[in-house]
N, C-alpha and C. Protein backbone atom coordinates (compact mmCIF):
# COMPACT_ATOMS: atom_id res chain seq x y z
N UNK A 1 71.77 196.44 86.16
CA UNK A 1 72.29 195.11 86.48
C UNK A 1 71.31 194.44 87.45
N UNK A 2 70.96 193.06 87.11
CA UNK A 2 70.02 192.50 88.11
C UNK A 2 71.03 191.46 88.86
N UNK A 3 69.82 190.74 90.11
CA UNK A 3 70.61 190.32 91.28
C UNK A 3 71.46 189.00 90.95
N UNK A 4 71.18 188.72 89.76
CA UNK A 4 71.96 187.27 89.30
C UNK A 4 73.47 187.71 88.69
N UNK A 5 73.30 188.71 87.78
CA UNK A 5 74.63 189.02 87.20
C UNK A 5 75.37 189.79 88.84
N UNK A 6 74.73 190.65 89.28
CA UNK A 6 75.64 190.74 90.60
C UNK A 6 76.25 189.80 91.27
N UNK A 7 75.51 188.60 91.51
CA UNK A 7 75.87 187.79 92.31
C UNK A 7 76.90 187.04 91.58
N UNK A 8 76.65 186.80 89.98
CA UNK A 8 77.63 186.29 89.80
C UNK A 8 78.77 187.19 89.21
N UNK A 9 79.02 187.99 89.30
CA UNK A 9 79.69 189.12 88.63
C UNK A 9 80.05 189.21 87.39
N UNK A 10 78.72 189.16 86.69
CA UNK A 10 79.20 189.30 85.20
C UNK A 10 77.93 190.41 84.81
N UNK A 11 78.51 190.47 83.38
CA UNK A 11 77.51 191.96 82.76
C UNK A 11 76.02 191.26 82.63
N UNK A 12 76.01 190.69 81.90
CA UNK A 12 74.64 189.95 81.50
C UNK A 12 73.91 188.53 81.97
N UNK A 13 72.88 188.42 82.12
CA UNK A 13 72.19 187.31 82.64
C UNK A 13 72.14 186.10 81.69
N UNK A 14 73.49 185.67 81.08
CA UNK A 14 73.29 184.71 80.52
C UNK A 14 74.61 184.00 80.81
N UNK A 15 73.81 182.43 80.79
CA UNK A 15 74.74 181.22 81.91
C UNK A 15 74.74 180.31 80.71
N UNK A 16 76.31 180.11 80.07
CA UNK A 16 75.67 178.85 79.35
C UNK A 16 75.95 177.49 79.64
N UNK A 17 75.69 176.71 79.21
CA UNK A 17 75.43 175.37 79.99
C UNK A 17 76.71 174.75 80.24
N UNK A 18 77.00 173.75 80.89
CA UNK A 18 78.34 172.89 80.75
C UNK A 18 78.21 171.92 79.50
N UNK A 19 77.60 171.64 79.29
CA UNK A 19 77.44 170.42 78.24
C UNK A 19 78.55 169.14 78.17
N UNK A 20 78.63 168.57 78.83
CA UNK A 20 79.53 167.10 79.12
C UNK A 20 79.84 166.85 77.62
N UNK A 21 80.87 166.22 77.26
CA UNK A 21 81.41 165.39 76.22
C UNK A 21 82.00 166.18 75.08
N UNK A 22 82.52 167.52 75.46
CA UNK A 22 83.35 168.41 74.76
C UNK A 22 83.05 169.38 74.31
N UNK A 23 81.60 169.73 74.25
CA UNK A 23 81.25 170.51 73.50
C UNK A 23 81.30 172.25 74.12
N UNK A 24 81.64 171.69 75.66
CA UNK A 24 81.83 173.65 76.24
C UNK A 24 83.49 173.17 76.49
N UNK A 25 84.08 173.74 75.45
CA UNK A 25 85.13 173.74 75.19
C UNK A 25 86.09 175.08 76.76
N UNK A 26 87.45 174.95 76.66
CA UNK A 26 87.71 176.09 77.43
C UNK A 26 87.82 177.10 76.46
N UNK A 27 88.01 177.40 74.96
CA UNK A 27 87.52 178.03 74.33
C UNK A 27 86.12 178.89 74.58
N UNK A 28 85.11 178.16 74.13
CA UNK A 28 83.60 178.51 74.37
C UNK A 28 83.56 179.16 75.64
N UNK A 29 83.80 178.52 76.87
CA UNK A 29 83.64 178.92 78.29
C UNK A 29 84.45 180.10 78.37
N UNK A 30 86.12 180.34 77.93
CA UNK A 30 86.36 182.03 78.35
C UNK A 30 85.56 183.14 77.29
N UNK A 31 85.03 182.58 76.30
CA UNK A 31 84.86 183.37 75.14
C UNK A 31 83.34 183.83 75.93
N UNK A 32 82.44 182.74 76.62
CA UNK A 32 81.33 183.54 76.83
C UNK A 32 81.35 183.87 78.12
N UNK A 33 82.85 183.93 78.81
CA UNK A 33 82.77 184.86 79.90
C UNK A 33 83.45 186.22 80.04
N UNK A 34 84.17 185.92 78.81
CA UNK A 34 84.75 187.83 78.02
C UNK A 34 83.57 187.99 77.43
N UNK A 35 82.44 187.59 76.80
CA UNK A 35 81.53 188.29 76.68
C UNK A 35 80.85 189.08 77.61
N UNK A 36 80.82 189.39 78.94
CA UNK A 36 79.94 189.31 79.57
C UNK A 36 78.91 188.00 80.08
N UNK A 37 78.90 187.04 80.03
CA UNK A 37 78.02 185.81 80.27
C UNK A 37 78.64 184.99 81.42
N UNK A 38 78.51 183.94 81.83
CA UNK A 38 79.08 183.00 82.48
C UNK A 38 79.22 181.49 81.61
N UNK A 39 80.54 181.64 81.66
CA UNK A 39 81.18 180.26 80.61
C UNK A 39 80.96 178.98 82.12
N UNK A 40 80.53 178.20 81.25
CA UNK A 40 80.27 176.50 82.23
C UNK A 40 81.27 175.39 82.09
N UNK A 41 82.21 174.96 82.69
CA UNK A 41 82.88 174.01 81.63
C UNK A 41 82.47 172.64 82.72
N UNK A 42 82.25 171.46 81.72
CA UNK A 42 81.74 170.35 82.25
C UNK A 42 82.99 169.47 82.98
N UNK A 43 82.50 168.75 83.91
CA UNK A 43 83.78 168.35 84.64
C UNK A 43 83.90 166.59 84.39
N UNK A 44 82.29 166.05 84.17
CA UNK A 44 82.38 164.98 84.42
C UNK A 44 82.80 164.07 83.57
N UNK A 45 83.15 164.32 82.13
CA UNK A 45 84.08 163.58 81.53
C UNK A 45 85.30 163.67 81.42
N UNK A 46 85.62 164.34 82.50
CA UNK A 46 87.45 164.94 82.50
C UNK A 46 87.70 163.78 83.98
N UNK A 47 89.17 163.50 83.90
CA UNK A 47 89.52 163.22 84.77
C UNK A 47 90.21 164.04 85.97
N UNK A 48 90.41 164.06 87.38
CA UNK A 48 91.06 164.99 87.60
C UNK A 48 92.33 166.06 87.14
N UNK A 49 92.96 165.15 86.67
CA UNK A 49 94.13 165.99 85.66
C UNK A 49 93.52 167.03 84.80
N UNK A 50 93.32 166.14 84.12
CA UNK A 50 91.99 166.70 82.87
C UNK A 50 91.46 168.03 83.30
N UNK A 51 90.98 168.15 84.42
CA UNK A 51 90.04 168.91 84.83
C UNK A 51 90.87 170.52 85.22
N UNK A 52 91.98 169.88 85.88
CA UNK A 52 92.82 171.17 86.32
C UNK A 52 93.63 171.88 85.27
N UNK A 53 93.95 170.85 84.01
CA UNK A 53 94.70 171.53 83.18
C UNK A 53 93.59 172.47 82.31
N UNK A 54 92.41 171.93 82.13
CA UNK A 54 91.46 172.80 81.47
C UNK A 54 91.42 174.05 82.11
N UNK A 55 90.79 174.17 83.72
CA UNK A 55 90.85 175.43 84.07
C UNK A 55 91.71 176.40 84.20
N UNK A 56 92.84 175.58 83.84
CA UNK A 56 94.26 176.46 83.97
C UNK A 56 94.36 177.05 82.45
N UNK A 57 93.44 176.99 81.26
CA UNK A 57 93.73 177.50 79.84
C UNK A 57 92.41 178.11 80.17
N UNK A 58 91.25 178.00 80.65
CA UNK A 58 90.43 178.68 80.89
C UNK A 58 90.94 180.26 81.47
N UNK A 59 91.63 180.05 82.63
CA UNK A 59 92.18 181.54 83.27
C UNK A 59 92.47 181.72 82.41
N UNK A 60 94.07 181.20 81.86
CA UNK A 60 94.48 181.79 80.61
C UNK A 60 94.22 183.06 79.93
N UNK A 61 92.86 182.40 79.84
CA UNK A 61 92.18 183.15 78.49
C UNK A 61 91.14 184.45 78.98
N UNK A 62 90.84 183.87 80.22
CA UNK A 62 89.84 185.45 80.59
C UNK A 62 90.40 185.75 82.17
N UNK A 63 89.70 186.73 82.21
CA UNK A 63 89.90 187.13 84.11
C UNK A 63 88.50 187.34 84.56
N UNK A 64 87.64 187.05 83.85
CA UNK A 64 86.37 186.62 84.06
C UNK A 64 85.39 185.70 84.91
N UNK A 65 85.13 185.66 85.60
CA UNK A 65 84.13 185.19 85.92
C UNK A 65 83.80 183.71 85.42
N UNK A 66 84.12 182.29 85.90
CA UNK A 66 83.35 181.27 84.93
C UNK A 66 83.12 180.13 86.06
N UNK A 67 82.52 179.00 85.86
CA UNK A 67 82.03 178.19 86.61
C UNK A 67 82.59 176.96 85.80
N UNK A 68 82.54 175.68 86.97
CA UNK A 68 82.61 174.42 86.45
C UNK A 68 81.31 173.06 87.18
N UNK A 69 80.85 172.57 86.35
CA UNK A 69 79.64 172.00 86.21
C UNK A 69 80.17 170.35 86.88
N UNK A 70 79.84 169.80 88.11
CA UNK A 70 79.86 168.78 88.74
C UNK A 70 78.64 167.89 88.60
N UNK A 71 78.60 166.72 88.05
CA UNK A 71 77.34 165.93 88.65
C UNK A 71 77.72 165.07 89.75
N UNK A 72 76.96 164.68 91.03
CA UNK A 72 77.21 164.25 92.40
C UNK A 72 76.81 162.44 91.74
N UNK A 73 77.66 161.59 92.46
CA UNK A 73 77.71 160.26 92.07
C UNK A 73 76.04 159.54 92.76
N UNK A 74 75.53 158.93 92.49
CA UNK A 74 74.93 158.30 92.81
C UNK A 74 75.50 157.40 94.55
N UNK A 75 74.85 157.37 94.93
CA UNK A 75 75.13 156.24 96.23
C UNK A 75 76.35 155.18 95.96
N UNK A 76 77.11 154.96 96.75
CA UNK A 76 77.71 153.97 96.48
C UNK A 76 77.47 152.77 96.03
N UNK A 77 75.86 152.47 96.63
CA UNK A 77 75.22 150.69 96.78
C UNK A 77 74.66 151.44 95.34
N UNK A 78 74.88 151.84 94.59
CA UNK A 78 74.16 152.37 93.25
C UNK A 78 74.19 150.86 92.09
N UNK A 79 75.14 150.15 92.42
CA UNK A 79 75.08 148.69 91.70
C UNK A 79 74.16 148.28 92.06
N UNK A 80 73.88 148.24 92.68
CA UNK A 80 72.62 147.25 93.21
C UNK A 80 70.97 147.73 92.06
N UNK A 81 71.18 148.79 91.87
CA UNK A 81 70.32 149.16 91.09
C UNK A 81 70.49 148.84 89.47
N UNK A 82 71.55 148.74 89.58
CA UNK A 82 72.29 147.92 88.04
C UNK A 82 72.28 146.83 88.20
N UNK A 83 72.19 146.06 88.94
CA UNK A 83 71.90 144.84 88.70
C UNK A 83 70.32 144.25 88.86
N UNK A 84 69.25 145.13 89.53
CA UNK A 84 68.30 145.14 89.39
C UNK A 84 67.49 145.21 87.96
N UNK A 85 68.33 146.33 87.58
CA UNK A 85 67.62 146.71 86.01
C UNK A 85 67.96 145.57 85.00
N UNK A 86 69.48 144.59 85.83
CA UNK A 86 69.96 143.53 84.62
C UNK A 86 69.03 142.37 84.84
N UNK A 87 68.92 141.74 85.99
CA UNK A 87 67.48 141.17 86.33
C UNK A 87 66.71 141.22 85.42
N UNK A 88 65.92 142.45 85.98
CA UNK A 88 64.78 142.67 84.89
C UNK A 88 64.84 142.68 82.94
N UNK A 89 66.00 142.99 83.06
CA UNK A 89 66.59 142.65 81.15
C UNK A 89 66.60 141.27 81.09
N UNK A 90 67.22 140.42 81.94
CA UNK A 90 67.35 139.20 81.79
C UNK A 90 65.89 138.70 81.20
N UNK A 91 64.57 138.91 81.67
CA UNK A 91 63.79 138.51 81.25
C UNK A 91 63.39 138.66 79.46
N UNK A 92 63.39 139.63 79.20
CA UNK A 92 63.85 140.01 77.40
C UNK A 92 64.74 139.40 77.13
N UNK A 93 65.82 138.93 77.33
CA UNK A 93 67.01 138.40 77.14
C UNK A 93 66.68 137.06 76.67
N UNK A 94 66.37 136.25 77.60
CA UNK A 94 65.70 135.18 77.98
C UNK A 94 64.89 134.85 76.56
N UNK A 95 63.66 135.70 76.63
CA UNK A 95 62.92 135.65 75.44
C UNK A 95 63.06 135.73 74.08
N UNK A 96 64.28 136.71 73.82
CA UNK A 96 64.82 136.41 72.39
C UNK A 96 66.24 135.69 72.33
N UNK A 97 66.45 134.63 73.02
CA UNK A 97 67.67 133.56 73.16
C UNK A 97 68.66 133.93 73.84
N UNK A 98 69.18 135.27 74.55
CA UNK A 98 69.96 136.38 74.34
C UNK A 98 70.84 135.43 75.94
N UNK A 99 72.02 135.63 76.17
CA UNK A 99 72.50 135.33 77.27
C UNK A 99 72.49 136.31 77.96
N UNK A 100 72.06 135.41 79.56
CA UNK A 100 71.61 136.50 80.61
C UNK A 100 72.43 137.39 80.93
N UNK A 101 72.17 138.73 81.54
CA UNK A 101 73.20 139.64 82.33
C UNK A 101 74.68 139.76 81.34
N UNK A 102 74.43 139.68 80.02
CA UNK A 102 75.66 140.01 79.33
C UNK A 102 76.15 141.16 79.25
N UNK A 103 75.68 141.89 80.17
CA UNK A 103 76.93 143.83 79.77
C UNK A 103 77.21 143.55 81.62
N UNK A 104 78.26 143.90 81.48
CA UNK A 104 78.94 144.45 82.93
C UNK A 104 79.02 145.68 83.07
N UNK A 105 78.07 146.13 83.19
CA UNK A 105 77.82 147.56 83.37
C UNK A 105 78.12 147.76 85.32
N UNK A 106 78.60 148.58 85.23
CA UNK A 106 78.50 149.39 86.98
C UNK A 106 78.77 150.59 86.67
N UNK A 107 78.42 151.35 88.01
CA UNK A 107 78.49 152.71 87.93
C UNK A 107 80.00 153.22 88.83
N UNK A 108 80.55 153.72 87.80
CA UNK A 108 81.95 154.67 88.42
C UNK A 108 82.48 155.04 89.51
N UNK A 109 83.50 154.94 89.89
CA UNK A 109 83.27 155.37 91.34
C UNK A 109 83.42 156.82 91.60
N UNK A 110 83.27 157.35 92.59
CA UNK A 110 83.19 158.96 92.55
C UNK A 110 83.87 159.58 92.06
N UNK A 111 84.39 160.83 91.43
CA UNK A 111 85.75 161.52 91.69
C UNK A 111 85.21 163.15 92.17
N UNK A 112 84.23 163.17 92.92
CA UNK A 112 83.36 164.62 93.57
C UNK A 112 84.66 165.13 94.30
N UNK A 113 85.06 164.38 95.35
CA UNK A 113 86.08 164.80 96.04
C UNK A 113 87.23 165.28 95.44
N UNK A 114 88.13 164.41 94.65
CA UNK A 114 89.29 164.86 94.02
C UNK A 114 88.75 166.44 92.86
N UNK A 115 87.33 166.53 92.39
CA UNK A 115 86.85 167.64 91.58
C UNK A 115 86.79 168.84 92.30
N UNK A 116 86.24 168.53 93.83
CA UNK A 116 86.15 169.80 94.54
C UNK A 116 87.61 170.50 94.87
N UNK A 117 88.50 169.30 95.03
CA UNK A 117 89.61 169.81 95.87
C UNK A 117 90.34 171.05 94.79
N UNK A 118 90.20 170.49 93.11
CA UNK A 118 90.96 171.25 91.88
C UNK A 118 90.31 172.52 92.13
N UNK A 119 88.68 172.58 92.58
CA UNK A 119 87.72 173.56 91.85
C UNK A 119 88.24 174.48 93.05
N UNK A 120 88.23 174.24 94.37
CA UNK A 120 88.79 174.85 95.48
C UNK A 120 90.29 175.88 95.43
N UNK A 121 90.92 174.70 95.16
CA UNK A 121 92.57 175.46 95.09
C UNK A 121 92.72 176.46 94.35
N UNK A 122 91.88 175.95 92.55
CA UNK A 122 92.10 176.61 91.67
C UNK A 122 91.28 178.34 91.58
N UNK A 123 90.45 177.83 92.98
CA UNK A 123 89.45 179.34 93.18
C UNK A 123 88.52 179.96 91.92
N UNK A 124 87.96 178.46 91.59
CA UNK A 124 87.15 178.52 90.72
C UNK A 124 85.59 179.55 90.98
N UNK A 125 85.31 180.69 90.84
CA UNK A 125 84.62 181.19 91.38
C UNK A 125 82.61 180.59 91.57
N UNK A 126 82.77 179.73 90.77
CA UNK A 126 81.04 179.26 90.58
C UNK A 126 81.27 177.64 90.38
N UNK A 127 80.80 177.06 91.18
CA UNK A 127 80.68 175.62 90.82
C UNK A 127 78.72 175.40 90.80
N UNK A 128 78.63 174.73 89.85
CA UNK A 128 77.38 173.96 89.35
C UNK A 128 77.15 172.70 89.74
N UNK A 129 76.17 172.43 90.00
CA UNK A 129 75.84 170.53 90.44
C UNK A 129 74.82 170.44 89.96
N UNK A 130 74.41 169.21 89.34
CA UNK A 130 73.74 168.39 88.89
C UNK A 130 73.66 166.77 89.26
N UNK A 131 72.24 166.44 88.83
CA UNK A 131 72.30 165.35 89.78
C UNK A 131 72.42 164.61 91.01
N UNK A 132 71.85 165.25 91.55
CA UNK A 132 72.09 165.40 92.94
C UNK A 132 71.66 166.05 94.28
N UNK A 133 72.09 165.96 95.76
CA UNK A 133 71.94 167.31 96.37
C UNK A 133 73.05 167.37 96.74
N UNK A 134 73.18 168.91 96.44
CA UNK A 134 74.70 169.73 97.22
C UNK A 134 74.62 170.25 98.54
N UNK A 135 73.86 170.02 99.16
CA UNK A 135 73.71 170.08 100.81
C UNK A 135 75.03 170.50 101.74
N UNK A 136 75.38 168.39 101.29
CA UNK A 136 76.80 168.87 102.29
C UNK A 136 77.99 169.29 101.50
N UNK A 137 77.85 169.95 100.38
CA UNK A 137 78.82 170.41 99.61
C UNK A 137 78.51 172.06 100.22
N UNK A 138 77.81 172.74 99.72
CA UNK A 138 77.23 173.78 99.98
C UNK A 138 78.19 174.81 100.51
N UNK A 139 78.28 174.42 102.29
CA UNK A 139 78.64 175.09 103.13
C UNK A 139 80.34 175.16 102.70
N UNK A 140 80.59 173.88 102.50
CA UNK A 140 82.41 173.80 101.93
C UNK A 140 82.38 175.08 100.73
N UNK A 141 82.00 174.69 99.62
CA UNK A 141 82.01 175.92 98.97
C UNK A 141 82.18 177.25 99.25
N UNK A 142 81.20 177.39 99.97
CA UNK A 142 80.75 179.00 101.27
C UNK A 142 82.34 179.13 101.04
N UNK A 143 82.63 178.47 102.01
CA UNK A 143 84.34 178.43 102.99
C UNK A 143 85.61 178.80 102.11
N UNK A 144 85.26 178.43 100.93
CA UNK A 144 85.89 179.19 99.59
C UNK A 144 85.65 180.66 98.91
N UNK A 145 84.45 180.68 99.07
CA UNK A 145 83.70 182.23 98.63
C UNK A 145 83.44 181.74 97.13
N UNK A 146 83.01 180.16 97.19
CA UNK A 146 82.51 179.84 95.84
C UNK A 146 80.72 179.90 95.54
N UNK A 147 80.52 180.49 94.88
CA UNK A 147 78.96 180.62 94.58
C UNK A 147 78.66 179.46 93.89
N UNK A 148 77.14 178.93 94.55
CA UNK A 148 76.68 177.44 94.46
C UNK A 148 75.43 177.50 93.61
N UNK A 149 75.75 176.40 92.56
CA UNK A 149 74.37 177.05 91.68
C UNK A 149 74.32 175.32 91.23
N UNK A 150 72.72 175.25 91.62
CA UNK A 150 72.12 173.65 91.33
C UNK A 150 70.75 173.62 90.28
N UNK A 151 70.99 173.09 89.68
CA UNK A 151 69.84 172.40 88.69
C UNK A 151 68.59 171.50 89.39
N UNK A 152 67.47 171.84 88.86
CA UNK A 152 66.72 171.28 89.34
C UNK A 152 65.59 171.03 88.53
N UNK A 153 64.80 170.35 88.87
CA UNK A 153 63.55 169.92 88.02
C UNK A 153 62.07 170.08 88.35
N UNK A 154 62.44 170.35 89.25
CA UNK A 154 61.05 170.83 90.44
C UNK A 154 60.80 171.82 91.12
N UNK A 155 59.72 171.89 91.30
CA UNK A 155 59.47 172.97 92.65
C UNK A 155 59.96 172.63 94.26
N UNK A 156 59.79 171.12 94.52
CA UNK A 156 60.39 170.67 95.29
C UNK A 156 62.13 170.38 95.84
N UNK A 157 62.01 170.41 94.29
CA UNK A 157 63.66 170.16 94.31
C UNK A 157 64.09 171.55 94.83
N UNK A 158 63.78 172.32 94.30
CA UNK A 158 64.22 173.84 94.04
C UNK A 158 64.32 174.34 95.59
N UNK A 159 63.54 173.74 96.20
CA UNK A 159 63.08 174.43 97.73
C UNK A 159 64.04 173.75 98.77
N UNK A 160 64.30 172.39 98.16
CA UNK A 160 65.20 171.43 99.34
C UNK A 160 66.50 172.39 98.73
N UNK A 161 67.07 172.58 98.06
CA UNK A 161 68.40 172.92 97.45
C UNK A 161 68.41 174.14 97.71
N UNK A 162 67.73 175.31 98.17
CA UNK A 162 67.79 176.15 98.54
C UNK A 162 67.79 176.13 100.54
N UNK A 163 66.92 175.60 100.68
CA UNK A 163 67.15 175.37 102.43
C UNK A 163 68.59 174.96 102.43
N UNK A 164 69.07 173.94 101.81
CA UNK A 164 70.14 173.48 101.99
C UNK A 164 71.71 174.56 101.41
N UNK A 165 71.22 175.79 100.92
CA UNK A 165 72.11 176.78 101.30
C UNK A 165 72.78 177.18 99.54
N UNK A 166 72.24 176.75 98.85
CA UNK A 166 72.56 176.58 97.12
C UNK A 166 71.78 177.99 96.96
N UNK A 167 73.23 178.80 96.10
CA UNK A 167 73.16 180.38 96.03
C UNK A 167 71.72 180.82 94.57
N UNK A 168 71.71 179.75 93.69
CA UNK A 168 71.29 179.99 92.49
C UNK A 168 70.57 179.20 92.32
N UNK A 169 69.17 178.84 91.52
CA UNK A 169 68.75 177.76 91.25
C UNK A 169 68.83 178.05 89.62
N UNK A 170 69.32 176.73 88.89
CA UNK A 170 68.85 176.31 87.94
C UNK A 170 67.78 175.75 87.51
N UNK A 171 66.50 176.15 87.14
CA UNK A 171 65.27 175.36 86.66
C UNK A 171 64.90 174.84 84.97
N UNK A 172 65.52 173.96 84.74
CA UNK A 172 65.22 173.40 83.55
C UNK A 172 64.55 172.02 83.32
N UNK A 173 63.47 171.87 82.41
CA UNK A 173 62.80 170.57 81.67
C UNK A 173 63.80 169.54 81.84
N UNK A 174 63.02 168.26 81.79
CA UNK A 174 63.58 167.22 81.47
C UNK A 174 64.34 167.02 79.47
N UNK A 175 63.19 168.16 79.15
CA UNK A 175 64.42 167.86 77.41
C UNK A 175 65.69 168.51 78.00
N UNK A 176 65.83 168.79 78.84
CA UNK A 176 67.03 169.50 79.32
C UNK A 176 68.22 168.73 79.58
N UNK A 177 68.65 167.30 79.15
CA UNK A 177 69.29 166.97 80.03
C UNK A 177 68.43 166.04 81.03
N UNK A 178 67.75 167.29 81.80
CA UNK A 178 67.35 166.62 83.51
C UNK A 178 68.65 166.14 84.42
N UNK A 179 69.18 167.18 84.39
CA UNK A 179 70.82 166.70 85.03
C UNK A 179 69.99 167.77 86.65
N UNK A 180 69.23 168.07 86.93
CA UNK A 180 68.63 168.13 88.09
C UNK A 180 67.82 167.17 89.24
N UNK A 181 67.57 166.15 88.17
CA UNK A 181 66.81 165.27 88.97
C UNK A 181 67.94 164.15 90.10
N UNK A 182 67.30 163.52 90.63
CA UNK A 182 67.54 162.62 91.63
C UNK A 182 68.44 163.01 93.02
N UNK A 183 67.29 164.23 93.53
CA UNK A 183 67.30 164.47 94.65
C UNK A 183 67.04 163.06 95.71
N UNK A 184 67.57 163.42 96.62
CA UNK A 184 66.55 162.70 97.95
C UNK A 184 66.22 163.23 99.00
């Protein structure tokens, strides 16, 4: 047994991904954590409800070992960057007749907090982050005896997210997703 399956207490060194938008089912996730593996289940298209009733058919189904996959929200002033990018569309817009700033796009507001509190209670043993830094998540986790495992895209990344107390690194490509990037 090597130091990853110890740490995370499973037989084999294989983690499979969360994959957002249904596809790591709570099916998939207990099935590849009765395998021996670590099942991922994605959080960020669930709503909080959503989220707790899943992990509650997840136990269900194994006594295993499994994780749930968080991406951290962007900044609050994160509109501002959406409306920057609409700006800059406006100009294309402009050019093929198009009316300006026509999508009302903004970015979501958090639900990190209400996710941690389910992943906490429910004594979810592995939480995942993406997108982000888990810094000041980190230590909260600790305080649970939840093992912290972050995605990253860099060497840099990899090194801030580890100072900052993140048990596991994830290192994957940008065909990956890139659900590691946008540290600061």
């Amino acid at each position: 047994m090597n130091k990853l399956c110890e740490k995370l207490g499973i037989k084999y060194p294989i983690i499979q991904a969360g994959m957002a938008g249904g596809a790591a089912t709570p099916e998939l996730v207990s099935a590849v954590s009765n395998a021996g593996g670590l099942g991922i289940l994605a959080a960020s298209r669930l709503t909080p409800s959503q989220l707790k009733e899943v992990i509650l058919k997840i136990k269900s189904k194994t006594q295993n070992p499994f994780g749930v996959n968080i991406l951290l929200a962007p900044p609050e002033d994160g509109n501002k960057d959406v409306e920057l990018a609409q700006d800059y569309l406006d100009n294309f817009r402009n050019e093929l007749g198009l009316s300006t700033n026509s999508s009302n796009i903004s970015i979501p507001p958090s639900m990190t907090s209400q996710y941690l509190e389910i992943i906490f209670e429910e004594k979810v043993p592995v939480l995942s982050i993406g997108l982000g830094d888990p810094t000041n998540i980190t230590e909260l986790a600790h305080s649970h005896n939840i093992t912290v495992m972050t995605m990253v895209t860099t060497v840099n990344e990899a090194i801030q997210v580890v100072r900052g107390g993140t048990d596991i690194i994830v290192a994957q490509g940008a065909e990956a997703a890139a659900t590691g990037r946008l540290l600061n």
